[in-house]
PDB file of N, CA and C in Angstrom:
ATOM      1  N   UNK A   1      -1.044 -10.107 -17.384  1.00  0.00           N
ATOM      2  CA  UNK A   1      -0.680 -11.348 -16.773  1.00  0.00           C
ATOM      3  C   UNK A   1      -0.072 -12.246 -17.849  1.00  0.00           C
ATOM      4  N   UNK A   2       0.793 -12.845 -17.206  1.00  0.00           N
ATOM      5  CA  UNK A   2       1.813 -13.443 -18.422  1.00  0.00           C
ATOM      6  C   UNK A   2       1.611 -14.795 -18.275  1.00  0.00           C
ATOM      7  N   UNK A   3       1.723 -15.637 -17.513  1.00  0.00           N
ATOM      8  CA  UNK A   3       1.227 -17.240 -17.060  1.00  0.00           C
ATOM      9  C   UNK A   3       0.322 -17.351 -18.054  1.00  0.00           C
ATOM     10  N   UNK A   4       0.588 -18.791 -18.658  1.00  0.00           N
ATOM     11  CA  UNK A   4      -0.415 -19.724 -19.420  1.00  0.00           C
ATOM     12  C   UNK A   4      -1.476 -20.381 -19.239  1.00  0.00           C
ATOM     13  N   UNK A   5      -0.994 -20.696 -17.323  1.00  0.00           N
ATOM     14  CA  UNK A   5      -1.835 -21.514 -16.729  1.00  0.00           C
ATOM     15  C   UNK A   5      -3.106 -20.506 -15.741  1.00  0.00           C
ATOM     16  N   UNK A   6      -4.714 -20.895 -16.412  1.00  0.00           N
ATOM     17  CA  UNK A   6      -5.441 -20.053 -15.928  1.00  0.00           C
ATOM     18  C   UNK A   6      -5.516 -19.735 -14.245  1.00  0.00           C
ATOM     19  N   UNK A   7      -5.263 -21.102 -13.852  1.00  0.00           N
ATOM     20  CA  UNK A   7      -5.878 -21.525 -12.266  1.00  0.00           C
ATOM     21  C   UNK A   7      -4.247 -20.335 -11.887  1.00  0.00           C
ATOM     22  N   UNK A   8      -3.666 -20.654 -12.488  1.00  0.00           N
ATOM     23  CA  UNK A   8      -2.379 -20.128 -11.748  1.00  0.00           C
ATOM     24  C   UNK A   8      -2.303 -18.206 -12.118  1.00  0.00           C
ATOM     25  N   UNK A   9      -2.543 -18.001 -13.163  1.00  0.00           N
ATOM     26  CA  UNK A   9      -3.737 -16.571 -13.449  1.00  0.00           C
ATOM     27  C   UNK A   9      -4.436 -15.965 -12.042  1.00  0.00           C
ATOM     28  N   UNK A  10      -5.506 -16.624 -12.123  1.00  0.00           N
ATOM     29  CA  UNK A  10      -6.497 -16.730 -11.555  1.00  0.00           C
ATOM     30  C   UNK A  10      -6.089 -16.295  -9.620  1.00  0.00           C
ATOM     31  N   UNK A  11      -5.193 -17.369  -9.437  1.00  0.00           N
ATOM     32  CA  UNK A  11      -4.547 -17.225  -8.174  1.00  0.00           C
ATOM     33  C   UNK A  11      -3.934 -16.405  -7.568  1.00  0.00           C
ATOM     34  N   UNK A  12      -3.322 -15.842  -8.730  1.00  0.00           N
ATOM     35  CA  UNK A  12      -2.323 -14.406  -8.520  1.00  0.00           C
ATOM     36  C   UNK A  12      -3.108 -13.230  -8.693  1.00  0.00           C
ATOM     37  N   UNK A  13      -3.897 -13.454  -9.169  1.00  0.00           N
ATOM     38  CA  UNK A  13      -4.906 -11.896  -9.440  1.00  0.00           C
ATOM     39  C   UNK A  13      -5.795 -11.616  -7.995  1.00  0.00           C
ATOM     40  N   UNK A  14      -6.304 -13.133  -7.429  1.00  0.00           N
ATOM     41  CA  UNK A  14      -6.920 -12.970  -6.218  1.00  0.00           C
ATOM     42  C   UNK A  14      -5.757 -12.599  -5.441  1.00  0.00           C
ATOM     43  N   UNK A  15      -4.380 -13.079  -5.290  1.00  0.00           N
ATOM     44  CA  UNK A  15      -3.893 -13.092  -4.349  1.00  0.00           C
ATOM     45  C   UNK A  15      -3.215 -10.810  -3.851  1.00  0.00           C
ATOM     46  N   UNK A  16      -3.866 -10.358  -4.991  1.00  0.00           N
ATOM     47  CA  UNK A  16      -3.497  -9.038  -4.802  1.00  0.00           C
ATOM     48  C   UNK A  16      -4.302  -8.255  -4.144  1.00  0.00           C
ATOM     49  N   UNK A  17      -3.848  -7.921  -2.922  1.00  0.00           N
ATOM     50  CA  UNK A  17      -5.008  -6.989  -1.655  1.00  0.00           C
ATOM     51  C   UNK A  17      -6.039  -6.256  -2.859  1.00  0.00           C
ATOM     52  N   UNK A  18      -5.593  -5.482  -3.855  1.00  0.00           N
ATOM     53  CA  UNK A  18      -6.381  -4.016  -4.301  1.00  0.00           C
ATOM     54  C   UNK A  18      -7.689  -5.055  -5.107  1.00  0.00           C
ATOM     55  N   UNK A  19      -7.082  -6.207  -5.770  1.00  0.00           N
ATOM     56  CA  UNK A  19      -8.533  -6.867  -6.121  1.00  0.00           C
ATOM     57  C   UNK A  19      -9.582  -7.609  -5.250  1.00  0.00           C
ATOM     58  N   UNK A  20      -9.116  -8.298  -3.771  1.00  0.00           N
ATOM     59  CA  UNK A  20     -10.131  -8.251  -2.817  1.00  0.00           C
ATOM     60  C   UNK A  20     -10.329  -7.289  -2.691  1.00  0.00           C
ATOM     61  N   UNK A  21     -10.227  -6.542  -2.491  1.00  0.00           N
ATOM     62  CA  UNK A  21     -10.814  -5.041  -2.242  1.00  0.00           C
ATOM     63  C   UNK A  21     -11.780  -5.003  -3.197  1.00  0.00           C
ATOM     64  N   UNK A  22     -11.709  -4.360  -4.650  1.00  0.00           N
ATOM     65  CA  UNK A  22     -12.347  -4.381  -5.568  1.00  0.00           C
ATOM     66  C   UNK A  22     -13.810  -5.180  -5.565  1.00  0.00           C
ATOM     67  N   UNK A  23     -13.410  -6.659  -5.340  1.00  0.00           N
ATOM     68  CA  UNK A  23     -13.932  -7.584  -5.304  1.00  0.00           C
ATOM     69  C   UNK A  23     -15.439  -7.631  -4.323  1.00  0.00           C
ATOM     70  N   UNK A  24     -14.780  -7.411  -3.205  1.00  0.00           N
ATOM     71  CA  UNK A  24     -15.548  -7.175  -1.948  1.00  0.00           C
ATOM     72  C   UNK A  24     -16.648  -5.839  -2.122  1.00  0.00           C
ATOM     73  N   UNK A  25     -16.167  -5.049  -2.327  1.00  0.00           N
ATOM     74  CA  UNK A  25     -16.806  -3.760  -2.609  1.00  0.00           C
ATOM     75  C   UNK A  25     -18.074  -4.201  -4.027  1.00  0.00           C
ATOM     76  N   UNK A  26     -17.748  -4.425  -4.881  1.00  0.00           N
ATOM     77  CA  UNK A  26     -18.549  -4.555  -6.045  1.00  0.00           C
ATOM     78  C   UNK A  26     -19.657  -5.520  -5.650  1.00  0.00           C
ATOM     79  N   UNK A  27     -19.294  -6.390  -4.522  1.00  0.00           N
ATOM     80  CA  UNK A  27     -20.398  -7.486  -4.343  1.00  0.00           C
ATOM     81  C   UNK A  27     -21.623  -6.949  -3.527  1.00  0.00           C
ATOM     82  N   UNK A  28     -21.302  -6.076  -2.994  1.00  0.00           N
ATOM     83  CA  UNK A  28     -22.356  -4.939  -2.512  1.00  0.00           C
ATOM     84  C   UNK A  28     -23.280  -4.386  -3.225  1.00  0.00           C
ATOM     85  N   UNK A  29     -22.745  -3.436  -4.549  1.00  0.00           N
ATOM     86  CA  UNK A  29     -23.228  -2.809  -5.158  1.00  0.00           C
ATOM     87  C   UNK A  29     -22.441  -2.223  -6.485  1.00  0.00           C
ATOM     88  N   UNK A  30     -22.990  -1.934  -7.122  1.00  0.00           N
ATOM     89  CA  UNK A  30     -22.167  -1.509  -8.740  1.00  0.00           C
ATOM     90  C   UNK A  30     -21.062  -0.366  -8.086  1.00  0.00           C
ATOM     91  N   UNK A  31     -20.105  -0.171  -8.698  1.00  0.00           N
ATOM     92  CA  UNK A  31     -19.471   0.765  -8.267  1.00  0.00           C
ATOM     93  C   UNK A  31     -18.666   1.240  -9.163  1.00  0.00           C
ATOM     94  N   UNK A  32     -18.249   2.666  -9.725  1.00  0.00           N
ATOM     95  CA  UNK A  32     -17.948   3.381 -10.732  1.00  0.00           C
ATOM     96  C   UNK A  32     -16.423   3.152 -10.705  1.00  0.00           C
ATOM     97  N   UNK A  33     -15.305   3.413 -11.468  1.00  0.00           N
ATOM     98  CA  UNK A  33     -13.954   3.052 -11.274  1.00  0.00           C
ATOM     99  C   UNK A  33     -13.504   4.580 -10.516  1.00  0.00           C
ATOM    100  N   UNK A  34     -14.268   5.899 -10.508  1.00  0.00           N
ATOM    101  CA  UNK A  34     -14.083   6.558  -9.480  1.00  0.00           C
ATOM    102  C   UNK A  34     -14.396   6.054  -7.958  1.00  0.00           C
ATOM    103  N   UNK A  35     -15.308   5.767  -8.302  1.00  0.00           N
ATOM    104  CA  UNK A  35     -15.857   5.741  -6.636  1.00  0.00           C
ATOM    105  C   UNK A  35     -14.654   4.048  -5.955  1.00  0.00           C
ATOM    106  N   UNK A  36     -14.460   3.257  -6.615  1.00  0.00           N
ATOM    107  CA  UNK A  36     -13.564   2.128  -6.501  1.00  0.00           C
ATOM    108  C   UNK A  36     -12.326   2.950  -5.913  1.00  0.00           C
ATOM    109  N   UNK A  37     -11.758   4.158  -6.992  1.00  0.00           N
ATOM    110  CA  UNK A  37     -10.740   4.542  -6.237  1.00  0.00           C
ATOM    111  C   UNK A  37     -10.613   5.531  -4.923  1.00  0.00           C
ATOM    112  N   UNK A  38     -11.625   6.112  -4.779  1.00  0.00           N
ATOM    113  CA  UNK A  38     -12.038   6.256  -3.618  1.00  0.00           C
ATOM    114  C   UNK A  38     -12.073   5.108  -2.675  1.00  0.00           C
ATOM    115  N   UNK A  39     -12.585   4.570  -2.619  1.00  0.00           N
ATOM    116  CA  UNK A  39     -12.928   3.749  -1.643  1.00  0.00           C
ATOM    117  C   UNK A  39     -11.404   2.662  -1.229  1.00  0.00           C
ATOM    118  N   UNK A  40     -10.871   2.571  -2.315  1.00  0.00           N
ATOM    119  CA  UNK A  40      -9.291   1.808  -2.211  1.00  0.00           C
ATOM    120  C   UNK A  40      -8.250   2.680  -1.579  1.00  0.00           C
ATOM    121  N   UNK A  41      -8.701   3.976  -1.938  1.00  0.00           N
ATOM    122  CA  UNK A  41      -7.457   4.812  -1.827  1.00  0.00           C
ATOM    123  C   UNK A  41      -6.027   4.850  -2.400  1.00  0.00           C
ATOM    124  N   UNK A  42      -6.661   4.329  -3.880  1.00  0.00           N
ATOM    125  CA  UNK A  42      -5.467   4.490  -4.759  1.00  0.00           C
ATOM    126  C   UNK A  42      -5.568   5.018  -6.215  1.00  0.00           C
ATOM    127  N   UNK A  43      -5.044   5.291  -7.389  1.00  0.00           N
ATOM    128  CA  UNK A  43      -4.850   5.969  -8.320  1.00  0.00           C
ATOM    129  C   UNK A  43      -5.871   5.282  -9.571  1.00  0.00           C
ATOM    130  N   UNK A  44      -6.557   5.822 -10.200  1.00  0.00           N
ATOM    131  CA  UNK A  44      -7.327   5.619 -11.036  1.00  0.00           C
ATOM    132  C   UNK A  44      -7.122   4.598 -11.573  1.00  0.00           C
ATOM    133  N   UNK A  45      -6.060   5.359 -12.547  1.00  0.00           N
ATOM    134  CA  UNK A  45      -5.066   4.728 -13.231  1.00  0.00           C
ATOM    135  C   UNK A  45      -4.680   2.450 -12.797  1.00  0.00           C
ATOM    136  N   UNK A  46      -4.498   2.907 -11.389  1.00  0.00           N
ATOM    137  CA  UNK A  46      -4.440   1.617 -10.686  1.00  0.00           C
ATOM    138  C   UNK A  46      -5.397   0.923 -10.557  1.00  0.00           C
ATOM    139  N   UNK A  47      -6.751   1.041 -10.222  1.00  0.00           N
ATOM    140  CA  UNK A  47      -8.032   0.556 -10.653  1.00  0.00           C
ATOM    141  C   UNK A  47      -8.435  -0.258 -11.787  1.00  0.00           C
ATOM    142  N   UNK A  48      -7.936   0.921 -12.762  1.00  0.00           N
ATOM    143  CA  UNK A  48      -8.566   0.555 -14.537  1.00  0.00           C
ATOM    144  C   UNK A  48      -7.943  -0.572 -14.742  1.00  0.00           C
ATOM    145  N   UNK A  49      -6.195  -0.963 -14.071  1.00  0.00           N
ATOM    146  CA  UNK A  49      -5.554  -1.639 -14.808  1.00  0.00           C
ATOM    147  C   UNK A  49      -6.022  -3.255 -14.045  1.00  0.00           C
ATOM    148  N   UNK A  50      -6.514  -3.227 -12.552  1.00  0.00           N
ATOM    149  CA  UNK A  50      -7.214  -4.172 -11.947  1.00  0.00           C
ATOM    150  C   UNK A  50      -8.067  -4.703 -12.475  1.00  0.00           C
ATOM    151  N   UNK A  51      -9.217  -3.794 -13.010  1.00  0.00           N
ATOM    152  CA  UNK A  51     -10.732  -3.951 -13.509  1.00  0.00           C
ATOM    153  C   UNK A  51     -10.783  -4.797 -14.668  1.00  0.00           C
ATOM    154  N   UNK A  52      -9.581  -4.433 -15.621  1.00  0.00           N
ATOM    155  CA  UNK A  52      -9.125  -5.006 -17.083  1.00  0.00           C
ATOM    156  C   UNK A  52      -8.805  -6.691 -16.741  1.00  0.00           C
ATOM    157  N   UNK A  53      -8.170  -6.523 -15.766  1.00  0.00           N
ATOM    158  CA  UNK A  53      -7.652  -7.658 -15.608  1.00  0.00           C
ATOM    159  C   UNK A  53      -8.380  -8.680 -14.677  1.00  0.00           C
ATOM    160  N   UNK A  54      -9.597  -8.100 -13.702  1.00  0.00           N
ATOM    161  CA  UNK A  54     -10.919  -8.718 -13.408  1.00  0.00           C
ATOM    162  C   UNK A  54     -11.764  -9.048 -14.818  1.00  0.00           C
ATOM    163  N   UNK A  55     -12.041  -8.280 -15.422  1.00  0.00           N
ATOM    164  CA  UNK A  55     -13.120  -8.861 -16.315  1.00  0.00           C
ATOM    165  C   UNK A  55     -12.728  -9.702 -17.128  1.00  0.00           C
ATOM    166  N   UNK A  56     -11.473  -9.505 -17.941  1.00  0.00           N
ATOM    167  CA  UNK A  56     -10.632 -10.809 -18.606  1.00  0.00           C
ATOM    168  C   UNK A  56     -10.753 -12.053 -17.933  1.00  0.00           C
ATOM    169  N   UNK A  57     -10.656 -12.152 -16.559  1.00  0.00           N
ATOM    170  CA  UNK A  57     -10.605 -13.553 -15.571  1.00  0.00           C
ATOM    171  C   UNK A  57     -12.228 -13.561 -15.225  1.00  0.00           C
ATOM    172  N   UNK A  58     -13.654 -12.769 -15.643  1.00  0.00           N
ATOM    173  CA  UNK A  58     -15.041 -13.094 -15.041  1.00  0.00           C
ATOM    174  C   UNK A  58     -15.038 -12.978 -14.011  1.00  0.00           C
ATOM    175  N   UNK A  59     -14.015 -12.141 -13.248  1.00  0.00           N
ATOM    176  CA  UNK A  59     -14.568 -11.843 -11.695  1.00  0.00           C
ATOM    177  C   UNK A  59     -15.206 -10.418 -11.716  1.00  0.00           C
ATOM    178  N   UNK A  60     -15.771  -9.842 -12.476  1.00  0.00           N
ATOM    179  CA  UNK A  60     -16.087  -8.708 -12.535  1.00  0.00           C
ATOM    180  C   UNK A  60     -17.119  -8.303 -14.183  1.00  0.00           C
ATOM    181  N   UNK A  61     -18.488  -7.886 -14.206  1.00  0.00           N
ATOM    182  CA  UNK A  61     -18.611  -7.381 -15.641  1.00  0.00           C
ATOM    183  C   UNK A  61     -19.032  -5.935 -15.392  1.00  0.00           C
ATOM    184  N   UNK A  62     -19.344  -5.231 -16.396  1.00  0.00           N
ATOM    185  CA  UNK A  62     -19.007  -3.739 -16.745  1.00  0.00           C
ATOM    186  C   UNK A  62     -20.431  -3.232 -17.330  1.00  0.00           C
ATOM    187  N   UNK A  63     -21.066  -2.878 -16.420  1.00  0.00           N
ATOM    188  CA  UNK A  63     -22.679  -2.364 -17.059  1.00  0.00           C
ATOM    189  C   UNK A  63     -22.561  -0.583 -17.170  1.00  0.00           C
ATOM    190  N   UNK A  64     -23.573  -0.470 -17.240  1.00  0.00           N
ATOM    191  CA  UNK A  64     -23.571   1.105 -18.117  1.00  0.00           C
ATOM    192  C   UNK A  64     -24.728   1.372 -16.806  1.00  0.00           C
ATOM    193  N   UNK A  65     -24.167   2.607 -16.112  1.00  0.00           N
ATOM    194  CA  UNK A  65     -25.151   3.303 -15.111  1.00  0.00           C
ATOM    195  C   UNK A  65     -25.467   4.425 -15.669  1.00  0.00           C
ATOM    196  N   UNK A  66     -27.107   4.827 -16.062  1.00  0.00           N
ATOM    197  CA  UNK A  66     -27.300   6.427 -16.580  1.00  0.00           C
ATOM    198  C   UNK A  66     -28.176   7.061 -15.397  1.00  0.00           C
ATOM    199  N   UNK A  67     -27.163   8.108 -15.313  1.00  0.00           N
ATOM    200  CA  UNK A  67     -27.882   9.406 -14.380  1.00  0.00           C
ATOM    201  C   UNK A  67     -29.049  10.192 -14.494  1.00  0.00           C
ATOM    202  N   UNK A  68     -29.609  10.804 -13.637  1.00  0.00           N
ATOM    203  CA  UNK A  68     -30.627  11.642 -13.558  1.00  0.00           C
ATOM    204  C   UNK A  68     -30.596  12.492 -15.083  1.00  0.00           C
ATOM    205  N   UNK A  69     -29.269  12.911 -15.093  1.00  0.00           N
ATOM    206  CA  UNK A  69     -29.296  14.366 -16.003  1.00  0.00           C
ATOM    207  C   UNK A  69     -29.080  13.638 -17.230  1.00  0.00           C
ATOM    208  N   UNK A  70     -28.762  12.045 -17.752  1.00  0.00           N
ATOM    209  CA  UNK A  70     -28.570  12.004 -19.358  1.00  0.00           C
ATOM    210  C   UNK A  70     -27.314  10.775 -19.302  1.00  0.00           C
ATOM    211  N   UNK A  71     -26.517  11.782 -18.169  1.00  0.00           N
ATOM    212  CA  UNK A  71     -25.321  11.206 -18.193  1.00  0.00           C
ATOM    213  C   UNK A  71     -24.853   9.931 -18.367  1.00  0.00           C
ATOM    214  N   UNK A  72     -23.847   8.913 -18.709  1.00  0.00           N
ATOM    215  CA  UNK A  72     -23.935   7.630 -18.527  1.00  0.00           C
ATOM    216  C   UNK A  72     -22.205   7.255 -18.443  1.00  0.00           C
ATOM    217  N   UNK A  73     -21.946   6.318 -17.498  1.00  0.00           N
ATOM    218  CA  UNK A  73     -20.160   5.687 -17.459  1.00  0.00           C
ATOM    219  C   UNK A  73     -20.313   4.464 -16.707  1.00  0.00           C
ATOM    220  N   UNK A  74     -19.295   3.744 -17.084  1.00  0.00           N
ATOM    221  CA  UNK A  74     -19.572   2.309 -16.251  1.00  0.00           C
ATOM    222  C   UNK A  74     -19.004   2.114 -15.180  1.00  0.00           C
ATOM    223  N   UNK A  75     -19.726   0.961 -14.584  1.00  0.00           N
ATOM    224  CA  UNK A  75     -19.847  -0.221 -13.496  1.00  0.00           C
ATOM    225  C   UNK A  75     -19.644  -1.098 -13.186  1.00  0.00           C
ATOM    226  N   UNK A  76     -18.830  -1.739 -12.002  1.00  0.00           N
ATOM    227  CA  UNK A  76     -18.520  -2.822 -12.203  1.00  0.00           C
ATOM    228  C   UNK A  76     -19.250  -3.585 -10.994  1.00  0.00           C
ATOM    229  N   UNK A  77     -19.592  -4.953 -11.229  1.00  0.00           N
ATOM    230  CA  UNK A  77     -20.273  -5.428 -10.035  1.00  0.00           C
ATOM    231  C   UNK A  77     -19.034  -6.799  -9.882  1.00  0.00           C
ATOM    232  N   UNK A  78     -19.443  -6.918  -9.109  1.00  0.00           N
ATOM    233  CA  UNK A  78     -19.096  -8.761  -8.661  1.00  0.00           C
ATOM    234  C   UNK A  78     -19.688  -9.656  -9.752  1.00  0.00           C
ATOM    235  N   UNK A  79     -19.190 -10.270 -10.543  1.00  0.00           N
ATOM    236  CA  UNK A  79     -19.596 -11.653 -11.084  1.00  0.00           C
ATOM    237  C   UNK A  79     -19.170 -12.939 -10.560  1.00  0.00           C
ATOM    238  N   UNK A  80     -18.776 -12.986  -9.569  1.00  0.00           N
ATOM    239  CA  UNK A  80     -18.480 -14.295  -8.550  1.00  0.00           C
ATOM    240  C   UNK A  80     -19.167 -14.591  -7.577  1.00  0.00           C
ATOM    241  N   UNK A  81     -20.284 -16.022  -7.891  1.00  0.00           N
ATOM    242  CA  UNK A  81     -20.904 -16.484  -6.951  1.00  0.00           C
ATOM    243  C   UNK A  81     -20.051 -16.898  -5.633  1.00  0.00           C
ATOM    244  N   UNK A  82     -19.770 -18.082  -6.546  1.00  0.00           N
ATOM    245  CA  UNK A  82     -18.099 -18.578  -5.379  1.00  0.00           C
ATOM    246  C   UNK A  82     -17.032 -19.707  -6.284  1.00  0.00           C
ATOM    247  N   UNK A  83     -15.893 -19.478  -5.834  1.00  0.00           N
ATOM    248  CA  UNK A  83     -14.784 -20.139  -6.157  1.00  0.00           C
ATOM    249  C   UNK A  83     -14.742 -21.542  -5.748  1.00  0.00           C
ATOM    250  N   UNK A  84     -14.314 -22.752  -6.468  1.00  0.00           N
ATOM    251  CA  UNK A  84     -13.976 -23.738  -5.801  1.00  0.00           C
ATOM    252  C   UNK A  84     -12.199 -23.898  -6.475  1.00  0.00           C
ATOM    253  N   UNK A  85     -11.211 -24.349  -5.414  1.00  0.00           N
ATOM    254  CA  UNK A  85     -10.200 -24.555  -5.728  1.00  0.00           C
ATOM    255  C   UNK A  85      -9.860 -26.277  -5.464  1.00  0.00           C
ATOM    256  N   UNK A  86      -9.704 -27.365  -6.167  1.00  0.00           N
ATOM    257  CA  UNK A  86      -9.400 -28.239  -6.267  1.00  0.00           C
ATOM    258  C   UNK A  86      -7.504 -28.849  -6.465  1.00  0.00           C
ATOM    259  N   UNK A  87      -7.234 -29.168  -5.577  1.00  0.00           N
ATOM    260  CA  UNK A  87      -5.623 -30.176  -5.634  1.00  0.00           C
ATOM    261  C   UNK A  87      -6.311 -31.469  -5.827  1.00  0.00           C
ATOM    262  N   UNK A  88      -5.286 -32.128  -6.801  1.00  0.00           N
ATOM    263  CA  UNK A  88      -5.435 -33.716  -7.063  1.00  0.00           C
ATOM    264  C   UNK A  88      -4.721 -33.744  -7.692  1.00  0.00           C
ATOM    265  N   UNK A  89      -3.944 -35.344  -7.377  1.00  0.00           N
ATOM    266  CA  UNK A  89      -3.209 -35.484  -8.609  1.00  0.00           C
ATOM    267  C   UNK A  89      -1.902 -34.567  -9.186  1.00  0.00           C
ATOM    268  N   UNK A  90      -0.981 -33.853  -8.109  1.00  0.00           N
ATOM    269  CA  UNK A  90      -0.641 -33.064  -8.501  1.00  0.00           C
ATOM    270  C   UNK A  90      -0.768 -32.286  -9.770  1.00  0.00           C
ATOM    271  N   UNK A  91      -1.981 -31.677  -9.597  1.00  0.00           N
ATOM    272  CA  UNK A  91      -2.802 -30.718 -10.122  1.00  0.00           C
ATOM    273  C   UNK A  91      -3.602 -29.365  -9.560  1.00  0.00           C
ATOM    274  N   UNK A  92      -3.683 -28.271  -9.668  1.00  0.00           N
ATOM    275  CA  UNK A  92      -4.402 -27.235  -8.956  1.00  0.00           C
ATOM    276  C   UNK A  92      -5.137 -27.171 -10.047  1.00  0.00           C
ATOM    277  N   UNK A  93      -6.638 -27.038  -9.436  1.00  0.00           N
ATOM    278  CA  UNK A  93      -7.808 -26.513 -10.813  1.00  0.00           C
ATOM    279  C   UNK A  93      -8.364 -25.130  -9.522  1.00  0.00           C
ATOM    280  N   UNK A  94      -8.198 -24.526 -10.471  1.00  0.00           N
ATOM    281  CA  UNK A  94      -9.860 -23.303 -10.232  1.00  0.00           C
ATOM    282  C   UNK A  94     -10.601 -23.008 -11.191  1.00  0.00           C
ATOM    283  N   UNK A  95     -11.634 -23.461 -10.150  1.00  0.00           N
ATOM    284  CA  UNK A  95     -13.447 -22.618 -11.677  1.00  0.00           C
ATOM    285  C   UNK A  95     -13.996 -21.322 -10.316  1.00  0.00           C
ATOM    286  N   UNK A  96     -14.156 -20.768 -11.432  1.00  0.00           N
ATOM    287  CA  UNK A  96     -14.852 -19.719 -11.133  1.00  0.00           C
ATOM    288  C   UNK A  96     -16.829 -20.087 -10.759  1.00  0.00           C
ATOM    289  N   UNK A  97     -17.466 -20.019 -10.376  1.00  0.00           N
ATOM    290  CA  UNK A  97     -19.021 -20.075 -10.553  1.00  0.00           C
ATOM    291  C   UNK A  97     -19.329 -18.734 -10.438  1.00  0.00           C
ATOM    292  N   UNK A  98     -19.724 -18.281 -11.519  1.00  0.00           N
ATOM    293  CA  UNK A  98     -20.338 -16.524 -12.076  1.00  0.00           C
ATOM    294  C   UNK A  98     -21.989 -16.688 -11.572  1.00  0.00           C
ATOM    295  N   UNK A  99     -22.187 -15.458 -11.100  1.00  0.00           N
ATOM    296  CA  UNK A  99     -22.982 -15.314 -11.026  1.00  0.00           C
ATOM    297  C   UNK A  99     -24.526 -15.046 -12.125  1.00  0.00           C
ATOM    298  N   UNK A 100     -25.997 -15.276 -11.948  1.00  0.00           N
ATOM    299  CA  UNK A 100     -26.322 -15.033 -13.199  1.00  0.00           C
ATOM    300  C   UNK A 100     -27.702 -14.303 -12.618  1.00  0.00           C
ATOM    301  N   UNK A 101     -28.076 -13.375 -13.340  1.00  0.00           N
ATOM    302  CA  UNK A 101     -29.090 -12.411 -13.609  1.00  0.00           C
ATOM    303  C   UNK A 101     -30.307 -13.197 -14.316  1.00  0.00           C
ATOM    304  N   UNK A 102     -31.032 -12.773 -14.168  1.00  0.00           N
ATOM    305  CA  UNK A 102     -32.960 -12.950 -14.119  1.00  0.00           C
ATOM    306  C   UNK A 102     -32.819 -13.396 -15.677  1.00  0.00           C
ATOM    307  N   UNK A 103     -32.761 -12.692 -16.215  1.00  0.00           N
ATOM    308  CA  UNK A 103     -32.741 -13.163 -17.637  1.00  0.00           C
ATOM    309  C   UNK A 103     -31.345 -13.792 -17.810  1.00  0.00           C
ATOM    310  N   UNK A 104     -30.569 -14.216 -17.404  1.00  0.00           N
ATOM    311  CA  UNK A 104     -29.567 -15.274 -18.022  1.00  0.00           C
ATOM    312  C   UNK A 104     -29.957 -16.625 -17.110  1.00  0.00           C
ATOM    313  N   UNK A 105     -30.401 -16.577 -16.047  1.00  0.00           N
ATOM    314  CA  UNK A 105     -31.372 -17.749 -15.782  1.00  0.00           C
ATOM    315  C   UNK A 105     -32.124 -18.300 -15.958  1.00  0.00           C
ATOM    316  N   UNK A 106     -33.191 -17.560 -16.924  1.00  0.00           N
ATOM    317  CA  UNK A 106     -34.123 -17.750 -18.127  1.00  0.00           C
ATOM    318  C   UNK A 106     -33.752 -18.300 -19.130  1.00  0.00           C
ATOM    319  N   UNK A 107     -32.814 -17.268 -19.802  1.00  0.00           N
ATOM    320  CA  UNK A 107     -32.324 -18.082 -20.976  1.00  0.00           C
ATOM    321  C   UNK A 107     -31.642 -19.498 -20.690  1.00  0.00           C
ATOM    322  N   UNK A 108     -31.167 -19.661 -19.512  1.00  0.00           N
ATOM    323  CA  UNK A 108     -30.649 -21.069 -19.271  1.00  0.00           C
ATOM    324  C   UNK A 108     -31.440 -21.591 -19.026  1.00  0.00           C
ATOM    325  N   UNK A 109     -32.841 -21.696 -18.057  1.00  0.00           N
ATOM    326  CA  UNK A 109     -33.788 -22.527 -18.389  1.00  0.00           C
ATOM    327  C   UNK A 109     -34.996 -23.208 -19.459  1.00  0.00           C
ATOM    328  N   UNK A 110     -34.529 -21.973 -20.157  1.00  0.00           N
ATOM    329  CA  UNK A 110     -35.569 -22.263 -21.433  1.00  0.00           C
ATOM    330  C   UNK A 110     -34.856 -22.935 -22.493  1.00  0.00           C
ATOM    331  N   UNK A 111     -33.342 -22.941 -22.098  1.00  0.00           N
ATOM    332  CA  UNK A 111     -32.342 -23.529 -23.402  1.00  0.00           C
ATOM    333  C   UNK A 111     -32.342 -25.320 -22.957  1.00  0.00           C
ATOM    334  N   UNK A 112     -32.833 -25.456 -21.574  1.00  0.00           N
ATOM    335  CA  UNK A 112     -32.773 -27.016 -20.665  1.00  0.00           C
ATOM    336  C   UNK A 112     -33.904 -27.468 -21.349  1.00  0.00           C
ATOM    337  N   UNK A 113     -35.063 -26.851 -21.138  1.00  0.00           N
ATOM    338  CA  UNK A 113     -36.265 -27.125 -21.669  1.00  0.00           C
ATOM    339  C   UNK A 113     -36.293 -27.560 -22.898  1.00  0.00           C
ATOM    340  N   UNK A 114     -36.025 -26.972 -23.917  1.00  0.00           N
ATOM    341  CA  UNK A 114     -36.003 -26.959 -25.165  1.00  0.00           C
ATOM    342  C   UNK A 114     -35.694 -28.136 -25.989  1.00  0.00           C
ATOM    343  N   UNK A 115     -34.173 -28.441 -24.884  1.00  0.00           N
ATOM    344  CA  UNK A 115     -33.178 -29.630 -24.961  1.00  0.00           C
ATOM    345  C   UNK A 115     -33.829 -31.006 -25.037  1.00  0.00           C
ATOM    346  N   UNK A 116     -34.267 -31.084 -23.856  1.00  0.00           N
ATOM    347  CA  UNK A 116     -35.303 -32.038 -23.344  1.00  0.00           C
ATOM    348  C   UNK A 116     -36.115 -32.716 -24.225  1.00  0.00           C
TER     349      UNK A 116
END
């Protein structure tokens, strides 16, 4: 992505069917960049270059799933609680709100505490 401007980033990456897709799917459940292309019905290759360009923008992070037998390759889930898109001022803002896990809610409450 070549744009400077994030919100405007940001806009164009949602605005591509294969990353709702992506998007939608991962918020379900972790999902492997095989099984993604399965489920899209498109080329690996086409995935990886989505996924790269989800996690760069935090709509997406990349955990490590290990198998029964040893095995281990990654995952991508949803990291988007929800979007707010703001006009003002002839201005467009987008923030992202990421989602956060048991222990990064911890660590954010114990970092409030601390503060205090």
């Amino acid at each position: 992505m070549s744009n400077d401007d994030p919100a405007d980033e940001l806009l164009e990456l949602l605005g591509q069917e294969r990353v709702r897709h992506i998007l939608a799917a991962t918020s379900r459940e972790s999902r492997s960049a095989k099984e993604l292309s399965e489920e899209c019905d498109v080329a690996l290759s086409t995935i990886y270059r989505r996924v790269e360009d989800m996690l760069a923008s935090d709509l997406l992070v990349e955990r490590t799933r290990i198998e029964q037998d040893g095995s281990h390759h990654s995952v991508y889930e949803a990291n988007v609680d929800h979007l707010d898109v703001e006009i003002d001022d002839g201005t467009i803002d987008v923030k992202v709100h990421v989602r956060e896990d048991a222990a990064q809610r911890f660590s954010r409450i114990w970092s409030d505490i601390r503060e205090s």
